[in-house]
N, C-alpha and C. Protein backbone atom coordinates (compact mmCIF):
# COMPACT_ATOMS: atom_id res chain seq x y z
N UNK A 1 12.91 -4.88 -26.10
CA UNK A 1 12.61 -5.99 -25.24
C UNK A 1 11.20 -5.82 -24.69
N UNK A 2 10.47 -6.86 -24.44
CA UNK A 2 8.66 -6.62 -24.30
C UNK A 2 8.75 -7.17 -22.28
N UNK A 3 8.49 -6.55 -22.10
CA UNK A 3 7.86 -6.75 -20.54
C UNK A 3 6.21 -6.64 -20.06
N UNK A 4 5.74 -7.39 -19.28
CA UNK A 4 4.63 -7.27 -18.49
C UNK A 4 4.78 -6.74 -17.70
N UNK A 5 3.64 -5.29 -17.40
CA UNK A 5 3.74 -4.72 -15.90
C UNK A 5 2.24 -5.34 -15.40
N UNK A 6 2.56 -5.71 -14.18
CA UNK A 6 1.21 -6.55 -13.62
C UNK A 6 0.63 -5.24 -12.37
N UNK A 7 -0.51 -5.04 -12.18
CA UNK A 7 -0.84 -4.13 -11.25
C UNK A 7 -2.12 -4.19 -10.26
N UNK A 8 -2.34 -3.66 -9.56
CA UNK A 8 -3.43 -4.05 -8.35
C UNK A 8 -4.08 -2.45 -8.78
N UNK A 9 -5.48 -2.61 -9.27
CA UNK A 9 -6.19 -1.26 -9.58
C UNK A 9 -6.45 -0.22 -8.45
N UNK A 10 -6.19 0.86 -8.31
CA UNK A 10 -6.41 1.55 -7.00
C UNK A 10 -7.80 2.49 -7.54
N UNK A 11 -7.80 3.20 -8.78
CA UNK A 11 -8.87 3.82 -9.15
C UNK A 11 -8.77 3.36 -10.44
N UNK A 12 -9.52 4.13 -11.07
CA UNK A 12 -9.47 3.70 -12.62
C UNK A 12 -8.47 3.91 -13.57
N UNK A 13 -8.03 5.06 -13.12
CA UNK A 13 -6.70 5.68 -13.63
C UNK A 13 -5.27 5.23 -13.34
N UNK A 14 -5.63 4.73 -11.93
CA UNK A 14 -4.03 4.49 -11.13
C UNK A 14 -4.14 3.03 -10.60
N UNK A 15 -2.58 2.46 -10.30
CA UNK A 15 -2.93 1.13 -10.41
C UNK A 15 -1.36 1.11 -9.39
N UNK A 16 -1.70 -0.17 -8.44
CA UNK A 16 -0.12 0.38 -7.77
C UNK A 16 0.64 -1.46 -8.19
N UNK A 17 1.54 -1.17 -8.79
CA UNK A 17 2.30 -1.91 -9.38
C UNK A 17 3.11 -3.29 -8.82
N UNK A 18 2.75 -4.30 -8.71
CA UNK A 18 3.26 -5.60 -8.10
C UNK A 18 3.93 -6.64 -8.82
N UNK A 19 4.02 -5.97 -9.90
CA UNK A 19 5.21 -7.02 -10.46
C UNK A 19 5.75 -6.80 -12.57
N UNK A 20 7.39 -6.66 -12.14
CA UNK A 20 7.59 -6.53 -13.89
C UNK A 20 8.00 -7.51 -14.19
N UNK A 21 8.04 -8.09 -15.37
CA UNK A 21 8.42 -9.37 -16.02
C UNK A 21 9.12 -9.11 -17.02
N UNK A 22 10.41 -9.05 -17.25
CA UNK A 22 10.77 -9.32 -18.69
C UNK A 22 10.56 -10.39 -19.31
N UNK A 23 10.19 -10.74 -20.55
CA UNK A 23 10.23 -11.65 -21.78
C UNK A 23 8.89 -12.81 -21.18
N UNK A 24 7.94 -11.88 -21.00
CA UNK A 24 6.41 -12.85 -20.24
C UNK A 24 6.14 -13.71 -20.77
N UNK A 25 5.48 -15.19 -20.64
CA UNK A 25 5.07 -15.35 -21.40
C UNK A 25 3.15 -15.45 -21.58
N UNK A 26 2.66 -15.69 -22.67
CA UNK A 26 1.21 -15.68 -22.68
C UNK A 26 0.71 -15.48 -21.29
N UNK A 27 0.57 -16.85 -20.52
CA UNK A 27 -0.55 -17.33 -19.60
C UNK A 27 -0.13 -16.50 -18.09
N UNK A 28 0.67 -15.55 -18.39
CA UNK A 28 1.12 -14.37 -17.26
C UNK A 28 -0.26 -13.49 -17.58
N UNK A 29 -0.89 -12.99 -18.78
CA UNK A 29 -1.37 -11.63 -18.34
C UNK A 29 -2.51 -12.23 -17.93
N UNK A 30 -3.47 -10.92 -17.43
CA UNK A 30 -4.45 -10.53 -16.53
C UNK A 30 -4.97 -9.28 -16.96
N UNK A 31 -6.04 -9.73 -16.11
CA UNK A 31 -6.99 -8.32 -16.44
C UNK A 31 -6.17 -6.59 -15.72
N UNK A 32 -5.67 -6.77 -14.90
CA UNK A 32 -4.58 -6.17 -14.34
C UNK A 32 -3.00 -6.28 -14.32
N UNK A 33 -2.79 -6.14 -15.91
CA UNK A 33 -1.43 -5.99 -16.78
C UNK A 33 -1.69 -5.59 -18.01
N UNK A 34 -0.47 -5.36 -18.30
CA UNK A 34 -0.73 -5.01 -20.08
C UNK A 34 1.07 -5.16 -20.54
N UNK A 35 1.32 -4.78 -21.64
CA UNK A 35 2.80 -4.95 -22.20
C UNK A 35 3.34 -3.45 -22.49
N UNK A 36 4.32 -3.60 -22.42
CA UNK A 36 5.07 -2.53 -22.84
C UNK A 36 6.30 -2.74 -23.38
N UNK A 37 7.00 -2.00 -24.63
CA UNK A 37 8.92 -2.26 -24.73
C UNK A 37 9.48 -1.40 -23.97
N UNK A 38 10.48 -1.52 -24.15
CA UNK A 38 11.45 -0.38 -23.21
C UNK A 38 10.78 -0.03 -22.11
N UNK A 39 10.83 -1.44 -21.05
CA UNK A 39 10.08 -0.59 -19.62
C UNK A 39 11.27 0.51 -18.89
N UNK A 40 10.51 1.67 -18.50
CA UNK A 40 11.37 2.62 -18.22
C UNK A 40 10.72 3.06 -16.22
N UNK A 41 11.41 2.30 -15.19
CA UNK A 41 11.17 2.42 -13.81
C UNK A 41 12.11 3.55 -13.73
N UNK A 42 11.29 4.49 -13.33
CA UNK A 42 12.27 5.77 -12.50
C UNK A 42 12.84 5.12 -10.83
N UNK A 43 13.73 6.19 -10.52
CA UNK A 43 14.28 5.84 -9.60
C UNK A 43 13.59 6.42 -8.85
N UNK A 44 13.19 5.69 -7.56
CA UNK A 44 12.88 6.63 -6.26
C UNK A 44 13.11 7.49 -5.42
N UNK A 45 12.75 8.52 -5.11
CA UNK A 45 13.67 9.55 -3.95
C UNK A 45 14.23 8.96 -2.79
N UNK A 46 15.28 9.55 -2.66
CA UNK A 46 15.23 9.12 -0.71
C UNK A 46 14.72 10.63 -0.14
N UNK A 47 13.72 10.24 0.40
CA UNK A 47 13.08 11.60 1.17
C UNK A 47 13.04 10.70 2.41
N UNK A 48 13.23 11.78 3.29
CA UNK A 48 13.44 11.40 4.85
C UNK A 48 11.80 11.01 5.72
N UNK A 49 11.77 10.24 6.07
CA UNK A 49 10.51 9.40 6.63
C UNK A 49 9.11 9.44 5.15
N UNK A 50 9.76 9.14 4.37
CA UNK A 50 9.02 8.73 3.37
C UNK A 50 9.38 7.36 2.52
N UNK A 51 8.15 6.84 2.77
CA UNK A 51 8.29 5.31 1.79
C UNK A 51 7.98 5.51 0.04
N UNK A 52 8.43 4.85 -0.54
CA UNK A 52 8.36 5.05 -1.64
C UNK A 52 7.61 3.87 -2.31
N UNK A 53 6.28 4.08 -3.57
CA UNK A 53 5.72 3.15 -3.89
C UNK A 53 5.53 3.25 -5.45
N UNK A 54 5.69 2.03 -5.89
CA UNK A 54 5.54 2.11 -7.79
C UNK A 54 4.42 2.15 -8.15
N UNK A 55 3.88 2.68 -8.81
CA UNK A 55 2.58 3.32 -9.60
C UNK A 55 2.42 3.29 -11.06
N UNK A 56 1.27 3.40 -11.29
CA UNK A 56 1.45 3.02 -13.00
C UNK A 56 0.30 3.91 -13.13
N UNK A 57 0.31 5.10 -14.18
CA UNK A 57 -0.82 5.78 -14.50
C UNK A 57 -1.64 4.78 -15.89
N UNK A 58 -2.53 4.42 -15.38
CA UNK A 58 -2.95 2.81 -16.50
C UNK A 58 -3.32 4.19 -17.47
N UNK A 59 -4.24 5.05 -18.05
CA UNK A 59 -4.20 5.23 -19.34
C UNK A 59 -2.95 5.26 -20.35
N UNK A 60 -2.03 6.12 -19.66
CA UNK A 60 -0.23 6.06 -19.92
C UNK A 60 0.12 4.92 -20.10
N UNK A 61 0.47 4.19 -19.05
CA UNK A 61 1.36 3.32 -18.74
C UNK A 61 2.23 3.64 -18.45
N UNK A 62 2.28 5.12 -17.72
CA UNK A 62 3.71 5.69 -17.33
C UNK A 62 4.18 5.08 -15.84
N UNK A 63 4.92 4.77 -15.50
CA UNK A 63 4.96 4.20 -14.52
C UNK A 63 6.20 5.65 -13.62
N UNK A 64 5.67 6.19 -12.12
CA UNK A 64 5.93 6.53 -11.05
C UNK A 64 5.87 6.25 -9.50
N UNK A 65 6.30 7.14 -9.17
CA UNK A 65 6.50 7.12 -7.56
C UNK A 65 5.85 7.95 -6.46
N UNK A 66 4.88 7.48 -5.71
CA UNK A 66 4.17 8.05 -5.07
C UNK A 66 4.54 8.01 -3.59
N UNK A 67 4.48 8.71 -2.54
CA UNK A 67 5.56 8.62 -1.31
C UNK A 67 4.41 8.80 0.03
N UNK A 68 4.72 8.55 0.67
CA UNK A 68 3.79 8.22 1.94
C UNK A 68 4.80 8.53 3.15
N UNK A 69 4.03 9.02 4.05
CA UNK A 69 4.59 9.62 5.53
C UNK A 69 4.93 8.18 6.09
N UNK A 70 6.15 8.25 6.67
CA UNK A 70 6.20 6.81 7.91
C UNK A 70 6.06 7.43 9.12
N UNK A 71 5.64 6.77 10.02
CA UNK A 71 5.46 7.49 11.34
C UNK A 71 6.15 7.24 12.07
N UNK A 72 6.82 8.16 12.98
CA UNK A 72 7.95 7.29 13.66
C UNK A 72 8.03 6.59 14.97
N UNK A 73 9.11 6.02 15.38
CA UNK A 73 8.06 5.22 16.65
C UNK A 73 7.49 5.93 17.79
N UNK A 74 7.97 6.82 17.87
CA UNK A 74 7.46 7.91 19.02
C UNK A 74 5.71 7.98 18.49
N UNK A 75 5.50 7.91 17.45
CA UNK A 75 4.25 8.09 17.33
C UNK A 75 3.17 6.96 16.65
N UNK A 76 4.04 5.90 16.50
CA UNK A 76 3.40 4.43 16.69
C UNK A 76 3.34 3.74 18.19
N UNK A 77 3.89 4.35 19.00
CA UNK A 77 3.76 3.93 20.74
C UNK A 77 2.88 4.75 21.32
N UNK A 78 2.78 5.89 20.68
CA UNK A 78 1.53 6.84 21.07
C UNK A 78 0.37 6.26 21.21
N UNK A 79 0.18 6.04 19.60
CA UNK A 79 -1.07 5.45 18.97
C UNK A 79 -1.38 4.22 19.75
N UNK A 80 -0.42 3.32 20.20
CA UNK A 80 -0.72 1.84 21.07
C UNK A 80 -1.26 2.10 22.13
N UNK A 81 -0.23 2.90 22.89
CA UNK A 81 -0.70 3.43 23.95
C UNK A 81 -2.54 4.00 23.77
N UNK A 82 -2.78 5.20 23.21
CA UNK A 82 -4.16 5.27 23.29
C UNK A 82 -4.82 4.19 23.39
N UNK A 83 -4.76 3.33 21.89
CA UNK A 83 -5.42 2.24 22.05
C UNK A 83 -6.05 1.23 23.03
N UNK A 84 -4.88 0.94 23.63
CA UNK A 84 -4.37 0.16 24.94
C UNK A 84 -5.45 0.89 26.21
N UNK A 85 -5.27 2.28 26.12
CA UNK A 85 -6.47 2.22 27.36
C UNK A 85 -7.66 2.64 27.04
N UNK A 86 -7.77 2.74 25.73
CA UNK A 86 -9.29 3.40 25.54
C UNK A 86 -9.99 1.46 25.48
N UNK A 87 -9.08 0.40 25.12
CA UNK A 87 -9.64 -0.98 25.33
C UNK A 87 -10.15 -1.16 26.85
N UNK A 88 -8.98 -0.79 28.18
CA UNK A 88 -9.00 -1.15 29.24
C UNK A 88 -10.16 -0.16 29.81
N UNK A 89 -10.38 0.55 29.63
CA UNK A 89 -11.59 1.51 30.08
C UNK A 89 -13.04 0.41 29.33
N UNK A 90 -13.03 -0.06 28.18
CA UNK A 90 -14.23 -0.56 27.53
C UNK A 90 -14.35 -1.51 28.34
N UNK A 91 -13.13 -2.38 28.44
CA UNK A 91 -13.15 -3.85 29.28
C UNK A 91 -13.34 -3.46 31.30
N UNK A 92 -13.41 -2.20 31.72
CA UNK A 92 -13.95 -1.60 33.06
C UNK A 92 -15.28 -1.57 32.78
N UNK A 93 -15.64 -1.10 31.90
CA UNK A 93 -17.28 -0.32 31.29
C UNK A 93 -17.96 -1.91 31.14
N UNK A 94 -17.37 -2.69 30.89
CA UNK A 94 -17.87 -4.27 30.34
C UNK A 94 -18.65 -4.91 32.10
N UNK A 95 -16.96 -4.82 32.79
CA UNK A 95 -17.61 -5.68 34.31
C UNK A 95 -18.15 -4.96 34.98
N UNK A 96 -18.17 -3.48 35.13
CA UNK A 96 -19.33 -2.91 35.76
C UNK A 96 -20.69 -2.83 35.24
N UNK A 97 -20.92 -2.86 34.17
CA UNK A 97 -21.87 -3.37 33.77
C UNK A 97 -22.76 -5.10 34.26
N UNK A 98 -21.80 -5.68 34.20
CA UNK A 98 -21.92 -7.05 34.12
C UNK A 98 -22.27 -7.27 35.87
N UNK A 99 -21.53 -6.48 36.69
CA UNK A 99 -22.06 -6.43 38.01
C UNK A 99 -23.07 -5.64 38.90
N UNK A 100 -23.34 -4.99 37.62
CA UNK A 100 -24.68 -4.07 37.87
C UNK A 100 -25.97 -5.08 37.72
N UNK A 101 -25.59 -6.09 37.02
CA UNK A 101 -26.64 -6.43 35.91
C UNK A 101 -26.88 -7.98 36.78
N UNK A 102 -26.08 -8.71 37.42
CA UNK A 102 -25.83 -9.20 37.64
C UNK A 102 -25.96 -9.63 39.36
């Protein structure tokens, strides 16, 4: 059976994978796809606070799984938090300025 793997280039080598098609037709490919038979998707891990993402080694066409840290919310409220006052300090630094100047 012939499938299209369609992909978004990350380097030259690696390509992270957005879409398979069985039985494509023509006016599907792109400069970022190619064909293959027997598409063969491995299964993904379940690893604990890890996301899992499809990959395609483009010289191959082997297609894998590459895994990424999730952060958890304890440390996405962190990160806000900083954010949040390193803004409110800029936006202090802004009107004292502005009433210096002023």
């Amino acid at each position: 059976m012939l499938f299209l793997v369609q992909y978004e280039k990350i380097t030259d080598t690696i390509g992270r994978v957005t879409r398979t098609i069985q039985n494509p037709i023509p006016a599907w490919v792109t400069d970022g796809s190619f064909y293959v038979d027997n598409l063969v998707i491995p299964n993904p891990q379940a690893l604990p606070n890890m996301a899992a993402e499809l990959k395609v080694d483009i010289p191959t066409k082997k297609l894998y799984y590459d895994y990424t840290l999730i952060k958890s919310t304890e440390e996405r409220v962190a990160s806000l938090e900083d954010r949040q006052a390193s803004t409110e300090e800029q936006i202090v630094q802004l009107m004292m300025g502005g009433m210096l100047n002023g």
